[in-house]
C-alpha atoms as a PDB file:
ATOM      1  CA  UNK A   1      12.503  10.669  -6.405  1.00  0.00           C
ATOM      2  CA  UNK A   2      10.032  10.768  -3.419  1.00  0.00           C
ATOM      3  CA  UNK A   3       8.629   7.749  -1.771  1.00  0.00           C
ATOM      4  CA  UNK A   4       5.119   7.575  -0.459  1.00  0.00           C
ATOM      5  CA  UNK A   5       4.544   5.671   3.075  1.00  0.00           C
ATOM      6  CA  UNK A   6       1.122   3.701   4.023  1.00  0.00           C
ATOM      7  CA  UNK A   7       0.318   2.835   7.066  1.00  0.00           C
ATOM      8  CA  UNK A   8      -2.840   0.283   6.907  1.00  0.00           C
ATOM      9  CA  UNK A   9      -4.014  -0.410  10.733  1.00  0.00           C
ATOM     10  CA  UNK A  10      -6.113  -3.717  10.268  1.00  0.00           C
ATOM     11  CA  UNK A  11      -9.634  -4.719  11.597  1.00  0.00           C
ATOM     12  CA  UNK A  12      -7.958  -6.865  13.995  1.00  0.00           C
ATOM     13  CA  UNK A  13      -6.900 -10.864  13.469  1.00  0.00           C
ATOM     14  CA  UNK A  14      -7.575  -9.315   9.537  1.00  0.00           C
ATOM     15  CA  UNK A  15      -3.715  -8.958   8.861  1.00  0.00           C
ATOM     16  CA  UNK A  16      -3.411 -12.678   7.202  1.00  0.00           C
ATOM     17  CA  UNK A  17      -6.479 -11.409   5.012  1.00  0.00           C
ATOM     18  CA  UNK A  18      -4.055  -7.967   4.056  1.00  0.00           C
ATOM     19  CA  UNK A  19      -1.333 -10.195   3.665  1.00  0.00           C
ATOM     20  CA  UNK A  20      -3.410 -12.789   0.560  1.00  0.00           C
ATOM     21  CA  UNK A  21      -4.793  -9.772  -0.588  1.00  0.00           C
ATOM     22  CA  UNK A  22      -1.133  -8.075  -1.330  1.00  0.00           C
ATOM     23  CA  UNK A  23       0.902 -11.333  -2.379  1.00  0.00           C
ATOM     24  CA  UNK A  24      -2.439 -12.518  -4.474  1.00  0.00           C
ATOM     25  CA  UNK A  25      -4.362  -9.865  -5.754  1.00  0.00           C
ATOM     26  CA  UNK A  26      -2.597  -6.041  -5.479  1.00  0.00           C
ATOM     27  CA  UNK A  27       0.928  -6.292  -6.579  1.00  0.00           C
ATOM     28  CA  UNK A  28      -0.325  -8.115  -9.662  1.00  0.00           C
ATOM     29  CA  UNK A  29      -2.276  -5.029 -10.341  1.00  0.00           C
ATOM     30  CA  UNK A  30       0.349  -2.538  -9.533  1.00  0.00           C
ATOM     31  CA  UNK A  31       2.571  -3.841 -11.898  1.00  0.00           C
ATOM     32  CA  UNK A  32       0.008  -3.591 -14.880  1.00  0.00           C
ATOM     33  CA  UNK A  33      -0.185   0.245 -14.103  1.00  0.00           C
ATOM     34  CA  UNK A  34       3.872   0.761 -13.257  1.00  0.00           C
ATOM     35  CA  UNK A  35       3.577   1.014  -9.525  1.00  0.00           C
ATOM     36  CA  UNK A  36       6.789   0.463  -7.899  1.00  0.00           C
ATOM     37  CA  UNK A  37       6.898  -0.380  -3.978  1.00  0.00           C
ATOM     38  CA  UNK A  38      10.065  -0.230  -2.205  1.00  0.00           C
ATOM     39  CA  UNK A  39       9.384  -2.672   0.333  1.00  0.00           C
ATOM     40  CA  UNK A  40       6.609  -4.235   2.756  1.00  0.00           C
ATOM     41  CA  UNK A  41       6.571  -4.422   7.008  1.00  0.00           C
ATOM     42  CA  UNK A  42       4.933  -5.157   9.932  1.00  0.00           C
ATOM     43  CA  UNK A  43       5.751  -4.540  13.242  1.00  0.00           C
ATOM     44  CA  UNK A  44       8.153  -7.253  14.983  1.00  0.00           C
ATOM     45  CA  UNK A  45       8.321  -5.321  18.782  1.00  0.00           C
ATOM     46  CA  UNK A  46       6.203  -2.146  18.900  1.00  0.00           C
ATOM     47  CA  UNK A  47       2.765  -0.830  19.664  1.00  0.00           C
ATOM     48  CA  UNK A  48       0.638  -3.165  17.109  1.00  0.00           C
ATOM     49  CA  UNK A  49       1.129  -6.105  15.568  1.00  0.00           C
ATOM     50  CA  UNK A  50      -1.693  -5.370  13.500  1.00  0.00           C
ATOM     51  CA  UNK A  51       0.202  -2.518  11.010  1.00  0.00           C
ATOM     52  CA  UNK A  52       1.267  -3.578   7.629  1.00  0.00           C
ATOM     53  CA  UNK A  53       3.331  -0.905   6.530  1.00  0.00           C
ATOM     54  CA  UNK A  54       4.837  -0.392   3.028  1.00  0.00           C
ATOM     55  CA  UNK A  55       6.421   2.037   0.680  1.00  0.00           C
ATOM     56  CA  UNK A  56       5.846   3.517  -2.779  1.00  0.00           C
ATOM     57  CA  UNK A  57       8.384   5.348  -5.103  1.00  0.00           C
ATOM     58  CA  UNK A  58       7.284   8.028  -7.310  1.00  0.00           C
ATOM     59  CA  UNK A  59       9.690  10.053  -9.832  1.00  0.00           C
ATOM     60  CA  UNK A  60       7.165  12.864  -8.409  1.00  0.00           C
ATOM     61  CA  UNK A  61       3.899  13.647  -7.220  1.00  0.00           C
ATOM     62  CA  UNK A  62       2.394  14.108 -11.151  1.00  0.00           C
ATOM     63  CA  UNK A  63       3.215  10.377 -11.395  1.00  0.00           C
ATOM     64  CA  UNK A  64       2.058   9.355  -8.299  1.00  0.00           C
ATOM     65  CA  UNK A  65      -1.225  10.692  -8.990  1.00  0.00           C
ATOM     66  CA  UNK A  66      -2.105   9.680 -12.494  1.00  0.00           C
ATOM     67  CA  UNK A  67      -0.940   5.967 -11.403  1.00  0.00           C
ATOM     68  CA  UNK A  68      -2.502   5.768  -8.530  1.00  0.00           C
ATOM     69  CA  UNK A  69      -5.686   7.115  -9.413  1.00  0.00           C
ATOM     70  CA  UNK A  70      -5.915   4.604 -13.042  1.00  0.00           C
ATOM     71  CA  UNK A  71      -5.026   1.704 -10.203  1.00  0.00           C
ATOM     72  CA  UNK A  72      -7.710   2.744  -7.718  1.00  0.00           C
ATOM     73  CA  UNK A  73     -10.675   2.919 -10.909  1.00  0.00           C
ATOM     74  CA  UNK A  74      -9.468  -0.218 -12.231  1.00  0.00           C
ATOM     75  CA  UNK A  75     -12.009  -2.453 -12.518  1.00  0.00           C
ATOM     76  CA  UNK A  76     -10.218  -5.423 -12.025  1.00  0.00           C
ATOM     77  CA  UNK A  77      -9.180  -3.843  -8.148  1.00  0.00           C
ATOM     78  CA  UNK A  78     -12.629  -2.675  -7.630  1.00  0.00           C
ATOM     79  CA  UNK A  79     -14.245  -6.125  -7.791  1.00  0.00           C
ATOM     80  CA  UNK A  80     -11.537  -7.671  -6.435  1.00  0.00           C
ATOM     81  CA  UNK A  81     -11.185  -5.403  -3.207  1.00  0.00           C
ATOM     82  CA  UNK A  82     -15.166  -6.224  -2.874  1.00  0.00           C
ATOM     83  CA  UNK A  83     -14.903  -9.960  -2.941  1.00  0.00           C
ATOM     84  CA  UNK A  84     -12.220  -9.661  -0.090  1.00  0.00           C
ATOM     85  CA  UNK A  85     -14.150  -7.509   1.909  1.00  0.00           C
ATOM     86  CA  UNK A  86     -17.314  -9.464   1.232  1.00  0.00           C
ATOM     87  CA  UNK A  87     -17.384 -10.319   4.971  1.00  0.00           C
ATOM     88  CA  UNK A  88     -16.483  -7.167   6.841  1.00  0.00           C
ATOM     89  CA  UNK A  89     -13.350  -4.914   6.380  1.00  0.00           C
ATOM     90  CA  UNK A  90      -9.906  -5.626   6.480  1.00  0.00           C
ATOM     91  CA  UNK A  91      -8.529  -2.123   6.559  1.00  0.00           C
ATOM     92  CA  UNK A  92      -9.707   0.270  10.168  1.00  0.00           C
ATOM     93  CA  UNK A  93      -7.299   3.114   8.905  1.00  0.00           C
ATOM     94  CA  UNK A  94      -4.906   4.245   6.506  1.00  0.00           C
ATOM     95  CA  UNK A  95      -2.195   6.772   6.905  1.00  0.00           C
ATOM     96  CA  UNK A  96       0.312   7.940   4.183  1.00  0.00           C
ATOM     97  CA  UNK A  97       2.633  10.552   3.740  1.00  0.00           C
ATOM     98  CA  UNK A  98       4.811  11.649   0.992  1.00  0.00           C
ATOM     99  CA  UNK A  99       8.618  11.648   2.140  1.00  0.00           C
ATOM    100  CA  UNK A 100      11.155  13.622   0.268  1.00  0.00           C
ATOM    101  CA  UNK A 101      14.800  12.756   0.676  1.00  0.00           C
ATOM    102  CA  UNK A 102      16.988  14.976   2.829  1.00  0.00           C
ATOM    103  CA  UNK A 103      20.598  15.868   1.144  1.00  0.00           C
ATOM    104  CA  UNK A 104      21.805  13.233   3.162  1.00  0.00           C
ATOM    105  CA  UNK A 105      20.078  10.081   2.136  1.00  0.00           C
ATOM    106  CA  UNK A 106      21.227   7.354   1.225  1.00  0.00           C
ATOM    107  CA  UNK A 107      17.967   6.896  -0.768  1.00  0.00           C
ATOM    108  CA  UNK A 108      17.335   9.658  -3.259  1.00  0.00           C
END
């Protein structure tokens, strides 16, 4: 198991926007092509208060690509992405790395 962490740094006062967009539009989405996410945060005392971060898990990086690639060409997240960014961005940055587990994890 490995685990894939985003880090989206919003346009800023565009976090509420990220927020709709996840709860409304995304996870919807990921579930129709077997995305699993491990859990969503955002930054209670720290640097910005404009980070969402979240977490994927992957069996391994074959799956991780063939889902993720069929989720970002889906149609359905194409137009929708466009009709929430009809007014500007809502994303300045993403970061993500793939974490593997050290021997010992509690996660594996």
């Amino acid at each position: 198991m490995i685990h894939e962490l985003r880090i989206y740094e919003c346009v800023p006062g565009k976090l509420p926007a990220l927020h709709r967009r996840f709860e409304m539009i995304t996870l919807k989405i990921w579930q129709k092509h077997g995305i699993r996410q491990a859990g969503f945060w955002t930054t209670l005392i720290g640097e910005s208060n404009q980070n969402l971060y979240y977490l994927l898990e992957w069996q391994d990086l074959a799956e991780r690509e063939r889902k993720w690639n069929a989720f970002v060409q889906d149609p359905e997240w194409q137009k929708a992405r466009a009709e929430t960014e009809k007014d500007g961005p809502i994303v300045a940055k993403v970061t993500n790395y793939i974490l593997a587990p050290t021997p010992y994890s509690s996660v594996r």
